[in-house]
Protein backbone atom coordinates (compact mmCIF):
# COMPACT_ATOMS: atom_id res chain seq x y z
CA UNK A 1 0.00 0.00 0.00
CA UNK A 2 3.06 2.40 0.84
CA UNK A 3 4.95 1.90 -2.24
CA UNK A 4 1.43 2.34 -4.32
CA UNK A 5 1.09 5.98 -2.82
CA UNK A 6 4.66 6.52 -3.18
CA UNK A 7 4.35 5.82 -6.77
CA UNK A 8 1.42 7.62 -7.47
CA UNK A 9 2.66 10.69 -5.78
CA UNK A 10 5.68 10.69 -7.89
CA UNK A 11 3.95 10.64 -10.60
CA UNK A 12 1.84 13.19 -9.23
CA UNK A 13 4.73 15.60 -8.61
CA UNK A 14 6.47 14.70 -12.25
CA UNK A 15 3.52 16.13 -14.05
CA UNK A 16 4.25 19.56 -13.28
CA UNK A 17 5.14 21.71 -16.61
CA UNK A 18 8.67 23.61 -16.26
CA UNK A 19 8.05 25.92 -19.26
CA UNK A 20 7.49 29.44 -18.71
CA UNK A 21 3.87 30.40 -18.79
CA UNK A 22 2.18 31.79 -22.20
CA UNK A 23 -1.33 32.86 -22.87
CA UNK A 24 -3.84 30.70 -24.28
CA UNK A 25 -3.80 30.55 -28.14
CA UNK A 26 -5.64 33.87 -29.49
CA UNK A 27 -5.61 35.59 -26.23
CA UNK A 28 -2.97 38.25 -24.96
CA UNK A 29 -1.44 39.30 -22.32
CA UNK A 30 -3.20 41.88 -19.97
CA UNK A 31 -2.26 45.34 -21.12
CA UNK A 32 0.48 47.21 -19.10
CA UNK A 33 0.30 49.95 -16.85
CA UNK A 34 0.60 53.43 -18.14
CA UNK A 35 3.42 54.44 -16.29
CA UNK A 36 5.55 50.89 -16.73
CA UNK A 37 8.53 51.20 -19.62
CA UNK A 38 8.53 47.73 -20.48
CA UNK A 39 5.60 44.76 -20.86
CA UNK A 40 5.60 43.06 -17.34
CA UNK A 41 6.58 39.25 -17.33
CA UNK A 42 4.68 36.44 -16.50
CA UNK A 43 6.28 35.84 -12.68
CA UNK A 44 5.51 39.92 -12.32
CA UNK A 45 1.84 39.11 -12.75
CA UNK A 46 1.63 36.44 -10.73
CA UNK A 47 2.93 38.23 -7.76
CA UNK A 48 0.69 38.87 -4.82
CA UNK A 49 0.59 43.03 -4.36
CA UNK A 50 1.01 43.73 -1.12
CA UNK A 51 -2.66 45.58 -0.99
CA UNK A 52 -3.93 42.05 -1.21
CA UNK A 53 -1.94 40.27 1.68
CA UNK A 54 -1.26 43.36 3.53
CA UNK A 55 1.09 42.83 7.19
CA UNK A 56 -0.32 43.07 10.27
CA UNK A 57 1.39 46.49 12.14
CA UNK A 58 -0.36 46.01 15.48
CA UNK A 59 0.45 43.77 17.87
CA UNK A 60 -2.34 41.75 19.73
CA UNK A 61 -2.06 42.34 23.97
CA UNK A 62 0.21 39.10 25.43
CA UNK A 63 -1.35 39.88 28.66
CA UNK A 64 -3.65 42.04 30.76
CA UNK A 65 -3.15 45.82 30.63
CA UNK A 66 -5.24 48.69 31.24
CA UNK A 67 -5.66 50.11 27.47
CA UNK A 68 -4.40 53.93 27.65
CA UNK A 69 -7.17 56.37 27.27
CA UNK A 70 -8.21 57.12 24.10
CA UNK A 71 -9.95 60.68 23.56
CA UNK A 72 -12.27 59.45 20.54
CA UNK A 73 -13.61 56.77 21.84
CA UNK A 74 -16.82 58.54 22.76
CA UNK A 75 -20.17 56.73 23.03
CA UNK A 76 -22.97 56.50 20.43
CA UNK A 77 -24.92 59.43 20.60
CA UNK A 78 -28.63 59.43 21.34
């Protein structure tokens, strides 16, 4: 049984293409941003911008404190 799933997962992971990426036939690629001064490549549009996976800046509390007092946190009004 382990040497039939090691197979088939080789195989598995051999099937992966190692060309570089082209568009489908008849279709282009996307147009290019106005302000770019050459066509962008295919591992440029794959990246992730960082607007879409953006870091976290504040750090969660690791234990009990009293918050400081913040001047706009004001309650709803009536």
């Amino acid at each position: 049984m382990r040497i039939a799933a090691l197979g088939a997962f080789s195989l598995l992971a051999a099937c992966g293409s190692r060309q570089p990426l082209q568009p489908a036939p008849g279709q282009k690629l996307p147009p290019q941003p106005a302000v770019a001064t050459s066509p962008q490549t295919t591992t440029q549009l794959l990246e992730i911008p960082p607007i879409a996976k953006p870091e976290r800046i504040d750090e969660p509390l690791k234990r009990s404190e009293e918050r400081e007092v913040d001047r706009f946190d004001l309650p709803p009004p009536n």
